[in-house]
C-alpha atoms as a PDB file:
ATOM      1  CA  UNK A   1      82.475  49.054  91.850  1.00  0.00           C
ATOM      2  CA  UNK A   2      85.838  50.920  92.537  1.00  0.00           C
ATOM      3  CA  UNK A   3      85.833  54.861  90.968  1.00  0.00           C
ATOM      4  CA  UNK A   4      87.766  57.728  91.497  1.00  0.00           C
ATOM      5  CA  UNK A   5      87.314  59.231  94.909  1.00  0.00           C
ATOM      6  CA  UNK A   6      84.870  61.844  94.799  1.00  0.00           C
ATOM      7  CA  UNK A   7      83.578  60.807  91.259  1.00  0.00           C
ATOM      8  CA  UNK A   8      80.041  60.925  91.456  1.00  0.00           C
ATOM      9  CA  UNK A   9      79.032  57.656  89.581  1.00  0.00           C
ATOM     10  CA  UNK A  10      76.790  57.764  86.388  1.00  0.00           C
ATOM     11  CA  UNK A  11      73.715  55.798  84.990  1.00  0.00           C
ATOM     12  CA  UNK A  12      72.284  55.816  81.739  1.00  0.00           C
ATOM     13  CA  UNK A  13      68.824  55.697  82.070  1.00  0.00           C
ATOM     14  CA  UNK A  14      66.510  54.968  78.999  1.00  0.00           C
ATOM     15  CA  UNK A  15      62.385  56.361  79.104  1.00  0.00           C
ATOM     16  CA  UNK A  16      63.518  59.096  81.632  1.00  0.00           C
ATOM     17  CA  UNK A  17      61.029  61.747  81.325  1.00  0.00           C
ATOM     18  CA  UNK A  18      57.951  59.582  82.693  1.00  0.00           C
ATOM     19  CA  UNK A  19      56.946  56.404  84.513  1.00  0.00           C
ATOM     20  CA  UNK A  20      58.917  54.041  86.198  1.00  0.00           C
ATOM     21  CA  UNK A  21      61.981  55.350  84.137  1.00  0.00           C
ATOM     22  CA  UNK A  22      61.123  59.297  85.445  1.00  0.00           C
ATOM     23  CA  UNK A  23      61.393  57.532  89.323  1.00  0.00           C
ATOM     24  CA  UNK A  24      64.683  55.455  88.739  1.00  0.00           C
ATOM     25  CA  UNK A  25      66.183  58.607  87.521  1.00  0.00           C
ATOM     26  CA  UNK A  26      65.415  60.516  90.627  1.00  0.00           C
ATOM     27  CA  UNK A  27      66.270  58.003  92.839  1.00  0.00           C
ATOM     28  CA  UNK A  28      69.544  57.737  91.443  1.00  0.00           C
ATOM     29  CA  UNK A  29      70.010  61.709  91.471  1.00  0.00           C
ATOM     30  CA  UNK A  30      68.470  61.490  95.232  1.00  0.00           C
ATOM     31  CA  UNK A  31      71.332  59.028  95.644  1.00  0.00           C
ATOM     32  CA  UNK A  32      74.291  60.931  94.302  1.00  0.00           C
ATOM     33  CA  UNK A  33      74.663  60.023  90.985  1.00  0.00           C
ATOM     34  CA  UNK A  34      75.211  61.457  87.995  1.00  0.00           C
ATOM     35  CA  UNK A  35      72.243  60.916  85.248  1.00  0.00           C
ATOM     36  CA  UNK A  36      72.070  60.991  81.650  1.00  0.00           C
ATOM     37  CA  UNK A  37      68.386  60.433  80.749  1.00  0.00           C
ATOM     38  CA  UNK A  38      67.166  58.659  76.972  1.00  0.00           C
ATOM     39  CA  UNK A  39      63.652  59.663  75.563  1.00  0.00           C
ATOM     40  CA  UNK A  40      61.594  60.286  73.098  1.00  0.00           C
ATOM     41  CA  UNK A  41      59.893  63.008  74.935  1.00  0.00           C
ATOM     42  CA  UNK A  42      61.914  66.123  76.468  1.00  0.00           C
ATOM     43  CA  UNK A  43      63.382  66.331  79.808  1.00  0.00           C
ATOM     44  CA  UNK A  44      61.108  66.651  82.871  1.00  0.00           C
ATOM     45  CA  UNK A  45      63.982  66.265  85.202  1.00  0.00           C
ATOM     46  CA  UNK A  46      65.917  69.857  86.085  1.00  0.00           C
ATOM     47  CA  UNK A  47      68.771  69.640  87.838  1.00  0.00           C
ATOM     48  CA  UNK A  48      72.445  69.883  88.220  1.00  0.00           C
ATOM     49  CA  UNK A  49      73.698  66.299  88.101  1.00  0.00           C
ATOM     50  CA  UNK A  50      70.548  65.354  85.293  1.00  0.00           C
ATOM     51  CA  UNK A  51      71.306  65.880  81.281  1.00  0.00           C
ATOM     52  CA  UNK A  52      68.991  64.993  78.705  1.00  0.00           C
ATOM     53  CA  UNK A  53      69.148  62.957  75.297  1.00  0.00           C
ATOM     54  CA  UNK A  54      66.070  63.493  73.113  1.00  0.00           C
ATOM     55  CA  UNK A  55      66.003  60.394  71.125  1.00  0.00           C
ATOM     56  CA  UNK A  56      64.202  57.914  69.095  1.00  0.00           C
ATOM     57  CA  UNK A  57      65.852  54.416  70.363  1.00  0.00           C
ATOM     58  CA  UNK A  58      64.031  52.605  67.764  1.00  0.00           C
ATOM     59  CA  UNK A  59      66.030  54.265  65.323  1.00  0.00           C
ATOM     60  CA  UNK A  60      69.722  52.636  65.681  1.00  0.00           C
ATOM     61  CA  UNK A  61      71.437  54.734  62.978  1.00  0.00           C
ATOM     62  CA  UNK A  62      70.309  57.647  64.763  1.00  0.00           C
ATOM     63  CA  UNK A  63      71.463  56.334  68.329  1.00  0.00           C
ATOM     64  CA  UNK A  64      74.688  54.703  67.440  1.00  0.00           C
ATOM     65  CA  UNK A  65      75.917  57.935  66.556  1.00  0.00           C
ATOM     66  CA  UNK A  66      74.998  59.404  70.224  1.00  0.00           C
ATOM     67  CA  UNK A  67      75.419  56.500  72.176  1.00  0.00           C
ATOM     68  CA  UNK A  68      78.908  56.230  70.085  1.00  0.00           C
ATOM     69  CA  UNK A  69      80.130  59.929  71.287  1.00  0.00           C
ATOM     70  CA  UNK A  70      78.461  60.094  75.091  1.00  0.00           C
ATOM     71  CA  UNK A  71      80.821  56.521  75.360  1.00  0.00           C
ATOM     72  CA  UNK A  72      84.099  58.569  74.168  1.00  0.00           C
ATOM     73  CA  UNK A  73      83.107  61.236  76.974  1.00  0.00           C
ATOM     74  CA  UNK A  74      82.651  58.456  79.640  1.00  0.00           C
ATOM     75  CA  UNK A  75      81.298  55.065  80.159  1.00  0.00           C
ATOM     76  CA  UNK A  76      78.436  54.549  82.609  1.00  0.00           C
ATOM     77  CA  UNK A  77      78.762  52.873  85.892  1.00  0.00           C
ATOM     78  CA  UNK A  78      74.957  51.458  85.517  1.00  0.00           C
ATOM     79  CA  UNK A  79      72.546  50.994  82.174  1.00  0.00           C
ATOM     80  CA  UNK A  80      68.870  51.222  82.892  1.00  0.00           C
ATOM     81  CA  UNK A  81      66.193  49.998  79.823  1.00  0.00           C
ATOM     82  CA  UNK A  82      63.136  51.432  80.858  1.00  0.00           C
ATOM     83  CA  UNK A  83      61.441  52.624  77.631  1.00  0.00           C
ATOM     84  CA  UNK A  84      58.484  51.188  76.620  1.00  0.00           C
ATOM     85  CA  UNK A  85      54.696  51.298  75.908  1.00  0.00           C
ATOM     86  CA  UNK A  86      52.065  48.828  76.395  1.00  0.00           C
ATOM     87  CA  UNK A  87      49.746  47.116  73.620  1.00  0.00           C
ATOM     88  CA  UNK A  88      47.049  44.800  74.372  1.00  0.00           C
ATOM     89  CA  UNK A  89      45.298  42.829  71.270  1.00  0.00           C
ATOM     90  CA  UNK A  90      43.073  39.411  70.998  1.00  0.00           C
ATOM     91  CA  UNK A  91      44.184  36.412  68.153  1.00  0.00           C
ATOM     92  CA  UNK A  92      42.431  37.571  65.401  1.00  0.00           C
ATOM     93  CA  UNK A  93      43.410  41.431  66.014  1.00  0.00           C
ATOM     94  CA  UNK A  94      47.091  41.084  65.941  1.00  0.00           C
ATOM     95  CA  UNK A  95      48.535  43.969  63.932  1.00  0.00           C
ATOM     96  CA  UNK A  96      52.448  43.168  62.511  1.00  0.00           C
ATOM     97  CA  UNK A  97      53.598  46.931  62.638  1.00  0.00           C
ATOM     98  CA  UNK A  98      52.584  47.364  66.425  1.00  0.00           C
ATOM     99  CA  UNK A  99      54.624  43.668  67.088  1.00  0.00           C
ATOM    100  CA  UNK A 100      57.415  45.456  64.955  1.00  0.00           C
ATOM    101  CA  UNK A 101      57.431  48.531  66.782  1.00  0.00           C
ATOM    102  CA  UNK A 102      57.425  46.634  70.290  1.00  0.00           C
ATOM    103  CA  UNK A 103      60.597  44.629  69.400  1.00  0.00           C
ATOM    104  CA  UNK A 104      62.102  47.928  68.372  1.00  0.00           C
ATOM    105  CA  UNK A 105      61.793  49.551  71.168  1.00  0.00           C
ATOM    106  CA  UNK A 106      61.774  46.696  74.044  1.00  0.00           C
ATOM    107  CA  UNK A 107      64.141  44.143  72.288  1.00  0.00           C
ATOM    108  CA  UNK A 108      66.455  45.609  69.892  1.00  0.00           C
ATOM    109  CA  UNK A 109      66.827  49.088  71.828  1.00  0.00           C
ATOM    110  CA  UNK A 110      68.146  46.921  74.790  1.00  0.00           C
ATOM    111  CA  UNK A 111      70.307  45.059  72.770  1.00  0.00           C
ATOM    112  CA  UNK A 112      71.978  48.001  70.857  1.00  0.00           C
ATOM    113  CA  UNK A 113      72.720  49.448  74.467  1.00  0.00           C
ATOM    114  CA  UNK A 114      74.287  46.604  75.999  1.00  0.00           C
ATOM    115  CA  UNK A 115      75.816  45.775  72.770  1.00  0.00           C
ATOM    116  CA  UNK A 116      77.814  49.177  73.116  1.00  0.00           C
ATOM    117  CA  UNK A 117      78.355  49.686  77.027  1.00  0.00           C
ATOM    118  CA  UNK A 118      78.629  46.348  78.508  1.00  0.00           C
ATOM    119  CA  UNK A 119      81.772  45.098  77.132  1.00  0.00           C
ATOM    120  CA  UNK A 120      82.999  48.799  77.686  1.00  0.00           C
ATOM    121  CA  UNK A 121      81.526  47.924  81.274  1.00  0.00           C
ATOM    122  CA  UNK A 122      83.742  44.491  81.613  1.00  0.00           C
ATOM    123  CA  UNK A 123      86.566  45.940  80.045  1.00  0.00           C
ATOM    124  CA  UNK A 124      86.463  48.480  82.991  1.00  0.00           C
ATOM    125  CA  UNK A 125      85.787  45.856  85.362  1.00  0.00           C
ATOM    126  CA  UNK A 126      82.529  47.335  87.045  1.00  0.00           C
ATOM    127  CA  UNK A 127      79.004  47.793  85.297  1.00  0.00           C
ATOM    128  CA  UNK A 128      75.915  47.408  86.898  1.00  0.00           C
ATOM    129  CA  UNK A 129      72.460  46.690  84.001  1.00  0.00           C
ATOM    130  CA  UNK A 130      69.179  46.814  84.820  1.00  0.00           C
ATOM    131  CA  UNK A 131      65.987  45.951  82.373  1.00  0.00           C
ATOM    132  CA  UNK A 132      62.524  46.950  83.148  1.00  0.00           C
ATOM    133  CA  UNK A 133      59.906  43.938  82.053  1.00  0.00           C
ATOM    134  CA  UNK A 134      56.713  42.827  83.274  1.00  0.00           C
ATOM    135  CA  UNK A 135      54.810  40.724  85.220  1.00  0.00           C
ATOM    136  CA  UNK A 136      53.125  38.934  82.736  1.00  0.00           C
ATOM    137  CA  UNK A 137      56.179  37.701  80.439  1.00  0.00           C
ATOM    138  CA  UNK A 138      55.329  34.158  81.360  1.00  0.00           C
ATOM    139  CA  UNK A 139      52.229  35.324  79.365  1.00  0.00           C
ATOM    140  CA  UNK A 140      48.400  36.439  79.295  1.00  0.00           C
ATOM    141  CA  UNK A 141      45.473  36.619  77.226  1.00  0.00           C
ATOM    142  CA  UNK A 142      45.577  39.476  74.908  1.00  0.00           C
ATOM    143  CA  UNK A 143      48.781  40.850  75.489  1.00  0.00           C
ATOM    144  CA  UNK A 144      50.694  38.115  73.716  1.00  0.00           C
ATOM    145  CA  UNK A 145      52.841  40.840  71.596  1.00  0.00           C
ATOM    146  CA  UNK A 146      53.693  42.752  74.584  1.00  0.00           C
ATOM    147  CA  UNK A 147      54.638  39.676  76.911  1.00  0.00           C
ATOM    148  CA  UNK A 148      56.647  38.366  73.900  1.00  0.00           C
ATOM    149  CA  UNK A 149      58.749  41.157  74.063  1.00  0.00           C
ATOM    150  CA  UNK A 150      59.516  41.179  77.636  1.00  0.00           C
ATOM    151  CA  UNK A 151      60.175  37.571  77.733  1.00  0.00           C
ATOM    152  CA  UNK A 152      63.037  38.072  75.310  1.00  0.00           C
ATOM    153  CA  UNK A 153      64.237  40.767  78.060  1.00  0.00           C
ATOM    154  CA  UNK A 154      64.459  37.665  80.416  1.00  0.00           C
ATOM    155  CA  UNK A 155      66.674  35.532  77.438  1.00  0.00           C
ATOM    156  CA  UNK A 156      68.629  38.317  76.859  1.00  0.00           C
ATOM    157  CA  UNK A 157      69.655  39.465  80.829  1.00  0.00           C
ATOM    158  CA  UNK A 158      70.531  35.933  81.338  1.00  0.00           C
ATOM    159  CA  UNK A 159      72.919  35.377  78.323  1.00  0.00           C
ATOM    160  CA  UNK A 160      74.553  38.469  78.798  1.00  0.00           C
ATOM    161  CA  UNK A 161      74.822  38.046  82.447  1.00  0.00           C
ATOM    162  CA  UNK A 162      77.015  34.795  81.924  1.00  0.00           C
ATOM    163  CA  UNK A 163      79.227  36.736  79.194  1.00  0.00           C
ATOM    164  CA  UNK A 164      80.632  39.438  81.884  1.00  0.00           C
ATOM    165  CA  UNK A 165      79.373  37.595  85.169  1.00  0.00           C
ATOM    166  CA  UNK A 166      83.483  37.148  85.913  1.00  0.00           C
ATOM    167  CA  UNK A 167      84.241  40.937  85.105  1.00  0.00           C
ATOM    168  CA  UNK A 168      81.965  42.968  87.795  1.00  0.00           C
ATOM    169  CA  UNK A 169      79.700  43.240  85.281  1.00  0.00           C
ATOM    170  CA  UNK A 170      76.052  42.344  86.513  1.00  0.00           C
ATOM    171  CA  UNK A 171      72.478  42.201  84.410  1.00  0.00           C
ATOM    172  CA  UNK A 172      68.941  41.740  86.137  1.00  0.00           C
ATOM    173  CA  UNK A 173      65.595  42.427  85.278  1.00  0.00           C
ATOM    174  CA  UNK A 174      62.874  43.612  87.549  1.00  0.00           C
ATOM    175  CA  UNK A 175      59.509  42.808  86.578  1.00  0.00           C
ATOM    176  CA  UNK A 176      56.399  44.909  87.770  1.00  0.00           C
ATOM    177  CA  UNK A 177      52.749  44.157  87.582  1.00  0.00           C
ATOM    178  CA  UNK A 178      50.039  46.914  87.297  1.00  0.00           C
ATOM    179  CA  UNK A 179      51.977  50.031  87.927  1.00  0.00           C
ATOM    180  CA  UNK A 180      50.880  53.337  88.556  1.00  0.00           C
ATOM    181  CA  UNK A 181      52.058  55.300  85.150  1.00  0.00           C
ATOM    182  CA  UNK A 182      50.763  56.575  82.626  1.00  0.00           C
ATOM    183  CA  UNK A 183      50.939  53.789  80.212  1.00  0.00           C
ATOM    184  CA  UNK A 184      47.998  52.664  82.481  1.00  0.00           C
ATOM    185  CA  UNK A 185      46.069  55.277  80.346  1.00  0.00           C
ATOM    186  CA  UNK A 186      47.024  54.194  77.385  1.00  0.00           C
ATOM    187  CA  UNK A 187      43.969  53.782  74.687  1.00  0.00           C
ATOM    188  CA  UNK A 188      45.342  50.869  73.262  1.00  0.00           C
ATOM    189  CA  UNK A 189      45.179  48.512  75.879  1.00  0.00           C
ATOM    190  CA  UNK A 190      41.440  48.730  76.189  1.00  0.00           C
ATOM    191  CA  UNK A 191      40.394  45.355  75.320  1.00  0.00           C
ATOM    192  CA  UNK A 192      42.800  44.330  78.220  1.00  0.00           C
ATOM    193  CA  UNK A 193      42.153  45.966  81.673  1.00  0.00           C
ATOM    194  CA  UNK A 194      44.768  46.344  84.212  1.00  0.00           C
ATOM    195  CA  UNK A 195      45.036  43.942  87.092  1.00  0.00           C
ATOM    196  CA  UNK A 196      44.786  45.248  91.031  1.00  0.00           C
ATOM    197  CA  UNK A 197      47.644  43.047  92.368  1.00  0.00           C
ATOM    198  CA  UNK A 198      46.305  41.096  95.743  1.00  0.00           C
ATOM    199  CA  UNK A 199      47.610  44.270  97.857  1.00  0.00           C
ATOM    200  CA  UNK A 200      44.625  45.785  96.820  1.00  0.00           C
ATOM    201  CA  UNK A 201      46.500  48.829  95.183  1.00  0.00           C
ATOM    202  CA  UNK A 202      48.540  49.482  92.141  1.00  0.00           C
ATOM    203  CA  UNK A 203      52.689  49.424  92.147  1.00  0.00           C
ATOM    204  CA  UNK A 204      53.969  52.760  92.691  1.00  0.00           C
ATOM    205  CA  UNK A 205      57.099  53.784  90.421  1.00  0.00           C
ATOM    206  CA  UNK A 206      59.412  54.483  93.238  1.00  0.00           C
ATOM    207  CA  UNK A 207      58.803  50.579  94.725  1.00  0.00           C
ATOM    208  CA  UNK A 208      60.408  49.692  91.117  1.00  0.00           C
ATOM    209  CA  UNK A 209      62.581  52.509  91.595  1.00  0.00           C
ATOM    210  CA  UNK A 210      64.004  51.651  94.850  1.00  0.00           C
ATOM    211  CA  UNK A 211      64.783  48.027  93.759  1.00  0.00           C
ATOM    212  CA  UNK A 212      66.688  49.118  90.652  1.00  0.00           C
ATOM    213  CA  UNK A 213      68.682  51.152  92.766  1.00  0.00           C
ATOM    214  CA  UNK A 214      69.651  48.405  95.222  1.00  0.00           C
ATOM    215  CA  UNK A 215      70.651  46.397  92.235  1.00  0.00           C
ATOM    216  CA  UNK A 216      73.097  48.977  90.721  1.00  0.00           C
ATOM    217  CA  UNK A 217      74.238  49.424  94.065  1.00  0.00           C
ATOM    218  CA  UNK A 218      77.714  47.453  95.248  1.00  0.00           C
ATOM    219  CA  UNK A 219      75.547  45.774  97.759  1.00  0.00           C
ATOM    220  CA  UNK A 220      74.259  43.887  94.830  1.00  0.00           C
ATOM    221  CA  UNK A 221      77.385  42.517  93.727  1.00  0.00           C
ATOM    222  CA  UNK A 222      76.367  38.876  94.205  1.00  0.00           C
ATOM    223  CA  UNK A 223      72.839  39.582  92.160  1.00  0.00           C
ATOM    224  CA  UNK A 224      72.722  38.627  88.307  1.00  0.00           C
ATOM    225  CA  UNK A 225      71.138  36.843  85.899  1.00  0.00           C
ATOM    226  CA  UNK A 226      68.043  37.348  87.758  1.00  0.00           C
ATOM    227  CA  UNK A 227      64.211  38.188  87.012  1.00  0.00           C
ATOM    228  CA  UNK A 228      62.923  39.710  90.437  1.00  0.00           C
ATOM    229  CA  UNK A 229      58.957  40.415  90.461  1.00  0.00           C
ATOM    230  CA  UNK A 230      57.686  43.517  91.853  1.00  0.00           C
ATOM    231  CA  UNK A 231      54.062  42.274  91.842  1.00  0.00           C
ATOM    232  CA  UNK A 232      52.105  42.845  94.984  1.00  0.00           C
ATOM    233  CA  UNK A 233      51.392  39.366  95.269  1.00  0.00           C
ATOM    234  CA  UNK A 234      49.820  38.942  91.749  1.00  0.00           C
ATOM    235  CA  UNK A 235      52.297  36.088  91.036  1.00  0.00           C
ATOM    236  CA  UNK A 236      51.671  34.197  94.557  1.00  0.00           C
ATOM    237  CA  UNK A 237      49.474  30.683  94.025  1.00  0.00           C
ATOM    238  CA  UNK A 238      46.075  31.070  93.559  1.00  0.00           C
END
């Protein structure tokens, strides 16, 4: 991805302030770049190269507007879609608002980003997207809202890779399983446990981290369309 010499390169970076998102956007900083963090929570990151946009993604009239005027500043080198939260529920305990909220935030916040930087990104000829989904989008008992959502992820990456695949433009998913976060915590996924993968431990956020970084990297030129597991074996044969 050819830039002005000496121009730190930037990355958008959505659910910045904790989790998996929090550990991409250090990476990146750790790595040079430039980072503009998205979240509904306030910064946790302080430093030089790190500014912060306090946001509600599942509100698009809100965030055209300040997706609209960061893009007239300067369009991103990399988009990562990390925001999200977890929901577990049985058939018979399926509640529509929680479904709506997860396509808000998983779904449609994904597609109003790449909606607005990606052709901005192919126009430019260089863009590097990466979208955070799961492990269990091929799907599992009781978490058939959340899986939904990230399955779409998988739909989505691969159509839009195959729009701007010609233009240096690539799109990827990486898909954890359990992961050390807080979402872990959450109290509404009671009724649905995490999994230990096989490794006998949980996923730490800077093994998803470290991935995502090799795939906004120029090294990772050749890498799109794809769904790449992070899983610690959980999605080997039984």
């Amino acid at each position: 991805m050819m830039r002005a010499i000496n121009t730190p390169p930037l990355a958008w970076v959505t659910g910045a302030s904790s989790g998996i998102g929090r550990a991409i956007a250090q990476n990146l900083l750790a790595g040079g770049w430039q980072v503009r963090g998205f979240d509904l929570q306030d910064a946790s990151i302080s430093e030089a190269d790190y500014a912060h946009s306090t946001l509600d993604l599942t509100r698009i009239d809100q965030t055209n507007g300040v997706l609209g005027r960061l893009l007239d500043a300067a369009v991103p080198d990399a988009l990562v879609h990390a925001a999200g939260f977890m929901h577990a529920a049985p058939l018979g305990t399926l509640q529509a608002d929680v479904g709506t909220r997860l396509w808000a935030l998983h779904v449609q916040a994904a597609t109003q980003l790449a909606d607005q930087v990606l052709p901005r990104m192919a126009a430019r000829g260089r863009g590097r997207c990466v979208l955070v989904g799961s492990r269990v989008s091929a799907g599992m008992p009781g978490r058939s809202q959340y899986a939904a959502t990230k399955a779409a992820l998988v739909s989505l990456a691969r159509s839009w890779a195959a729009e701007v695949v010609a233009r240096g433009v690539t799109v990827n998913v990486v898909s954890p399983a359990a992961t050390d976060t807080p979402m872990l915590n959450d109290p509404s996924r009671t009724s649905s446990s995490p999994r230990l993968p096989p490794i006998g431990r949980l996923i730490q956020p800077e093994e998803i981290a470290a991935l995502a970084a090799f795939l906004l990297s120029d090294a990772a030129a050749a890498i799109t369309g794809q769904d790449i597991a992070v899983c610690g074996g959980a999605s080997l044969p039984k």
